[in-house]
N, C-alpha and C. Protein backbone atom coordinates (compact mmCIF):
# COMPACT_ATOMS: atom_id res chain seq x y z
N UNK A 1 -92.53 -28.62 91.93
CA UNK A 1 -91.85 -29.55 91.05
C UNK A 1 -90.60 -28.86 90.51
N UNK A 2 -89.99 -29.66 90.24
CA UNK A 2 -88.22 -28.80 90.27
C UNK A 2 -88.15 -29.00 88.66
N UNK A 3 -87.60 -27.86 88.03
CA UNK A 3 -86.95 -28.53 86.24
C UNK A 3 -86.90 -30.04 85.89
N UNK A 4 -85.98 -30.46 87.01
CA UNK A 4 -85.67 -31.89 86.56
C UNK A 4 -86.77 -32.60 85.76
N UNK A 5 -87.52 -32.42 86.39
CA UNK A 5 -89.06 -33.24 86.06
C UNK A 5 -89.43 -32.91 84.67
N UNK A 6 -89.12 -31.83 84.31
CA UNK A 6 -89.69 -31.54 82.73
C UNK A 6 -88.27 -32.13 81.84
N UNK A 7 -87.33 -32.36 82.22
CA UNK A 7 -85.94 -32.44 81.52
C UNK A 7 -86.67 -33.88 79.90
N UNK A 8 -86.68 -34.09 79.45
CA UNK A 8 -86.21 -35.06 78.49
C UNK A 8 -85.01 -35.37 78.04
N UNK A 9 -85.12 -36.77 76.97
CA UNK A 9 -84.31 -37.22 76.98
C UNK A 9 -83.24 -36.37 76.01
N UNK A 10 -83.64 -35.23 75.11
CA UNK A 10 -82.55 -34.82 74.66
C UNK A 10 -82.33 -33.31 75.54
N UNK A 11 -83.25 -32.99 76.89
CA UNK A 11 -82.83 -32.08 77.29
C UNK A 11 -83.74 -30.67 77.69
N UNK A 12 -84.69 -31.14 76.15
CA UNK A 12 -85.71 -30.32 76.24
C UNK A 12 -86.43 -30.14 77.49
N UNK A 13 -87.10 -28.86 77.28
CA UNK A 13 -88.32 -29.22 78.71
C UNK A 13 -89.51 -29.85 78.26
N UNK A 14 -90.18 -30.81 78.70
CA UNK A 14 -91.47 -31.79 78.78
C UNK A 14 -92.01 -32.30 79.59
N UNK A 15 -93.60 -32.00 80.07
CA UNK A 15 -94.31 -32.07 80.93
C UNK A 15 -94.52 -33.46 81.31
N UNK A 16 -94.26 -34.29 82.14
CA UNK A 16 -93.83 -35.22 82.65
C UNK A 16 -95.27 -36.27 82.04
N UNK A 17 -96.22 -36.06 81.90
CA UNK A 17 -97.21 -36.58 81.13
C UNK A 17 -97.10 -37.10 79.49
N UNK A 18 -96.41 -36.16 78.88
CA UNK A 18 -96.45 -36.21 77.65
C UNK A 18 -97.27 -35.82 76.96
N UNK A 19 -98.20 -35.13 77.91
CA UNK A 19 -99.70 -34.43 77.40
C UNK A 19 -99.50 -33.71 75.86
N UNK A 20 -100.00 -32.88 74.95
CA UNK A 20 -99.98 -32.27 74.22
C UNK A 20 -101.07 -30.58 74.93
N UNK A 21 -102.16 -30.72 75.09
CA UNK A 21 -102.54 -29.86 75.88
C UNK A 21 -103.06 -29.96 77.16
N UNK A 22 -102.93 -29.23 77.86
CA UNK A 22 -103.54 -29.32 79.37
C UNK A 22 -104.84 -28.48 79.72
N UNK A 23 -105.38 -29.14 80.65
CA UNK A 23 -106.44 -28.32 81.01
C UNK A 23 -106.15 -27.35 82.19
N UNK A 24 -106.80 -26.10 82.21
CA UNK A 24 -106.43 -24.72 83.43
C UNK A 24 -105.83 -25.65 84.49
N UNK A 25 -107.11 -26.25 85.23
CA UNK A 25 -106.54 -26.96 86.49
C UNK A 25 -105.26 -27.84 86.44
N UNK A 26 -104.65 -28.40 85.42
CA UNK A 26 -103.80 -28.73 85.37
C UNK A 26 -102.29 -28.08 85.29
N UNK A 27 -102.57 -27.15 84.62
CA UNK A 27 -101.35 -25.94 84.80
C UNK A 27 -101.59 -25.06 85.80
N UNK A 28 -102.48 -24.93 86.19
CA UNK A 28 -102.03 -24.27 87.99
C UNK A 28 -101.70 -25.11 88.73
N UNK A 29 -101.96 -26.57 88.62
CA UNK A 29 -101.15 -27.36 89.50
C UNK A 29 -100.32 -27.37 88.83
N UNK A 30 -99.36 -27.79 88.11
CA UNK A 30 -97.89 -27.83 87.30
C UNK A 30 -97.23 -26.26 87.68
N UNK A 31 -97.63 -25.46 87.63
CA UNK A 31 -96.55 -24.08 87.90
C UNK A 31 -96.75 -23.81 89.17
N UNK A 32 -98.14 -24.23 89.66
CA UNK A 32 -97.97 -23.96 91.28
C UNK A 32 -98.63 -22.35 91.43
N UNK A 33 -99.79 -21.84 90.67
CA UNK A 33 -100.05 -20.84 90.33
C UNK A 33 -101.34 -20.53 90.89
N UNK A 34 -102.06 -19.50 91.00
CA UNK A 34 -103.40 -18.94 91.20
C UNK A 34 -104.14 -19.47 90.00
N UNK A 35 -105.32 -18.93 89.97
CA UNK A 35 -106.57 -18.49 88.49
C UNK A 35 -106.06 -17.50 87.98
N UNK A 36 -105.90 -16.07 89.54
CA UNK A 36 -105.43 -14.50 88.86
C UNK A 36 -104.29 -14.69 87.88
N UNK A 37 -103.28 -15.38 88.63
CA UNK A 37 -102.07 -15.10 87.86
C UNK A 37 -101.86 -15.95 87.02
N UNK A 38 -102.88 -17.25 86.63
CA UNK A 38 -102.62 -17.95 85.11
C UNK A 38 -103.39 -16.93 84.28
N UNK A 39 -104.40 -16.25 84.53
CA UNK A 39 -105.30 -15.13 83.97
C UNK A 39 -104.24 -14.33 83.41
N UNK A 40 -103.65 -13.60 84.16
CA UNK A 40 -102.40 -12.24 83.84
C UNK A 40 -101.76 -12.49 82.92
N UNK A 41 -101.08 -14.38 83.03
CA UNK A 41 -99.76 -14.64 81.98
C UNK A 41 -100.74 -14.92 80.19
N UNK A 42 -101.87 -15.41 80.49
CA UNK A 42 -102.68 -15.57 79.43
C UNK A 42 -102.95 -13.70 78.42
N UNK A 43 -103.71 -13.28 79.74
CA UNK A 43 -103.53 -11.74 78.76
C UNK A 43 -102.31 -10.86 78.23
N UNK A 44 -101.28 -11.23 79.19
CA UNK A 44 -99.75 -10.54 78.34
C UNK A 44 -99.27 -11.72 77.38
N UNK A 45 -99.81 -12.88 77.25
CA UNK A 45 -99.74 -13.50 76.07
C UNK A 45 -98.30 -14.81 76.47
N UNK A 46 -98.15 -14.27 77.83
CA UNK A 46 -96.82 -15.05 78.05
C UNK A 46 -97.42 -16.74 78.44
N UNK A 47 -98.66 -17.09 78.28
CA UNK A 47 -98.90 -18.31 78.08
C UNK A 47 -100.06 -18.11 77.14
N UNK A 48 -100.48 -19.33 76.61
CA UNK A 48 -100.86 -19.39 74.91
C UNK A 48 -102.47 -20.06 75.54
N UNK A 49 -103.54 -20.21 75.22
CA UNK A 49 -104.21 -21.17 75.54
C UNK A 49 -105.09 -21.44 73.56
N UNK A 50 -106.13 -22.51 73.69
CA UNK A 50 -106.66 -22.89 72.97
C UNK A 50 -107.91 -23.43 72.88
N UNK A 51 -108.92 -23.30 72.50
CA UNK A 51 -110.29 -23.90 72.64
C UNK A 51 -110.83 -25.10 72.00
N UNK A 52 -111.45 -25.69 72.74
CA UNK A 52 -112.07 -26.74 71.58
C UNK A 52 -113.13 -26.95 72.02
N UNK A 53 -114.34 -26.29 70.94
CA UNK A 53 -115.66 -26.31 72.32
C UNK A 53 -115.44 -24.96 73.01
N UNK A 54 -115.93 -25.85 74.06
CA UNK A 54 -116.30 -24.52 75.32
C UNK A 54 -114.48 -24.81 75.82
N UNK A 55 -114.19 -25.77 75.72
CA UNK A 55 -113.00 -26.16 76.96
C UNK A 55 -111.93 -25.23 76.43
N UNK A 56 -110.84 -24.69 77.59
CA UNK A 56 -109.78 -24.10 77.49
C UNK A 56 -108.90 -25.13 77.86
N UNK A 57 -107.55 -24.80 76.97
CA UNK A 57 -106.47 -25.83 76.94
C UNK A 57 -105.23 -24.95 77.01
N UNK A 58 -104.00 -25.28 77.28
CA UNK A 58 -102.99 -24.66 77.45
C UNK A 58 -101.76 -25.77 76.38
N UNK A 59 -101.43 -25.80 75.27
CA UNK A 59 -100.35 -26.58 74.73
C UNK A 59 -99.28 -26.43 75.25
N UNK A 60 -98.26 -27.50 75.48
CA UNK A 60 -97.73 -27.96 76.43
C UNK A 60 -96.46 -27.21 76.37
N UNK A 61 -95.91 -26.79 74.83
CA UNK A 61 -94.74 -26.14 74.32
C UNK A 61 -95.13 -25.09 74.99
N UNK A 62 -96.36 -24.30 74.79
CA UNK A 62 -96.73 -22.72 76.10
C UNK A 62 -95.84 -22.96 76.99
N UNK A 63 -96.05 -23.97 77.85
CA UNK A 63 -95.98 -24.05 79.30
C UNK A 63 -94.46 -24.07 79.28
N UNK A 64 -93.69 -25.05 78.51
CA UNK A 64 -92.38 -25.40 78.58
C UNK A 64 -91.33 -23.59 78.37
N UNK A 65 -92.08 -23.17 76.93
CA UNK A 65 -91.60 -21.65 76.69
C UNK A 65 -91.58 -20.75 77.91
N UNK A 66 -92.86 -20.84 78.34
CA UNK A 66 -92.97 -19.74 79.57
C UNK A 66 -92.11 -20.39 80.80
N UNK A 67 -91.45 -21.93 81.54
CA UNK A 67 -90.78 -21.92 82.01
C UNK A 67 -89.30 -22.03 81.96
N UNK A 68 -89.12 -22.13 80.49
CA UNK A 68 -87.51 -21.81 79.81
C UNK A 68 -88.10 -20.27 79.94
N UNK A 69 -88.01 -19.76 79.87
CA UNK A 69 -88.00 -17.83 80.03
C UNK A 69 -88.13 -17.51 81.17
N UNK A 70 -88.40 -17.93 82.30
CA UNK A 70 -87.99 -17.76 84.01
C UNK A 70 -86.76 -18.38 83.84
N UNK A 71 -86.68 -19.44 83.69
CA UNK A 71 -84.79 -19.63 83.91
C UNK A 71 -84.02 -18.69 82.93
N UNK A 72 -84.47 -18.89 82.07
CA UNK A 72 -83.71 -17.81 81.54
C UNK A 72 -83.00 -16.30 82.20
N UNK A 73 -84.58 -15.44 82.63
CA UNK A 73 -84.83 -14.57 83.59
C UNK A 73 -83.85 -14.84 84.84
N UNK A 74 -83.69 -15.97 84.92
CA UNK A 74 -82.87 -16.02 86.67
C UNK A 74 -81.61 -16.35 86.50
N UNK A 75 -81.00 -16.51 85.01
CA UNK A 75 -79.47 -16.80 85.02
C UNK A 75 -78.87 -15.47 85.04
């Protein structure tokens, strides 16, 4: 999935859902990622997760931060 897709209307990045949090399987499909390496970005903290219950969640601003900081990284 290319940036475009997260773009909003003032620009921001936003997960084309409008979700507030996501579930694992859902952000490895959205970044296009492993388990290992959503695992890795979770322990260096470069993605955020959250519990409720047993369930793990990822808030959506995480996801948007951690892919504004690869573009960032690549300008």
């Amino acid at each position: 999935m290319s940036l475009q897709g997260f773009q909003g209307a003032a620009g921001e990045l936003r997960a084309p859902s409008g979700k507030l949090l996501h579930r694992t399987a859902d952000v490895l499909n959205l970044l296009s990622i492993g388990k290992t390496t959503f695992y890795r970005l979770v322990a260096s903290r470069k993605l955020k997760i959250v519990k409720i219950g047993s369930a793990t969640f990822v808030p959506d601003e995480s996801i948007r931060a951690y892919v504004a900081s690869l573009v960032q990284e690549a300008a």
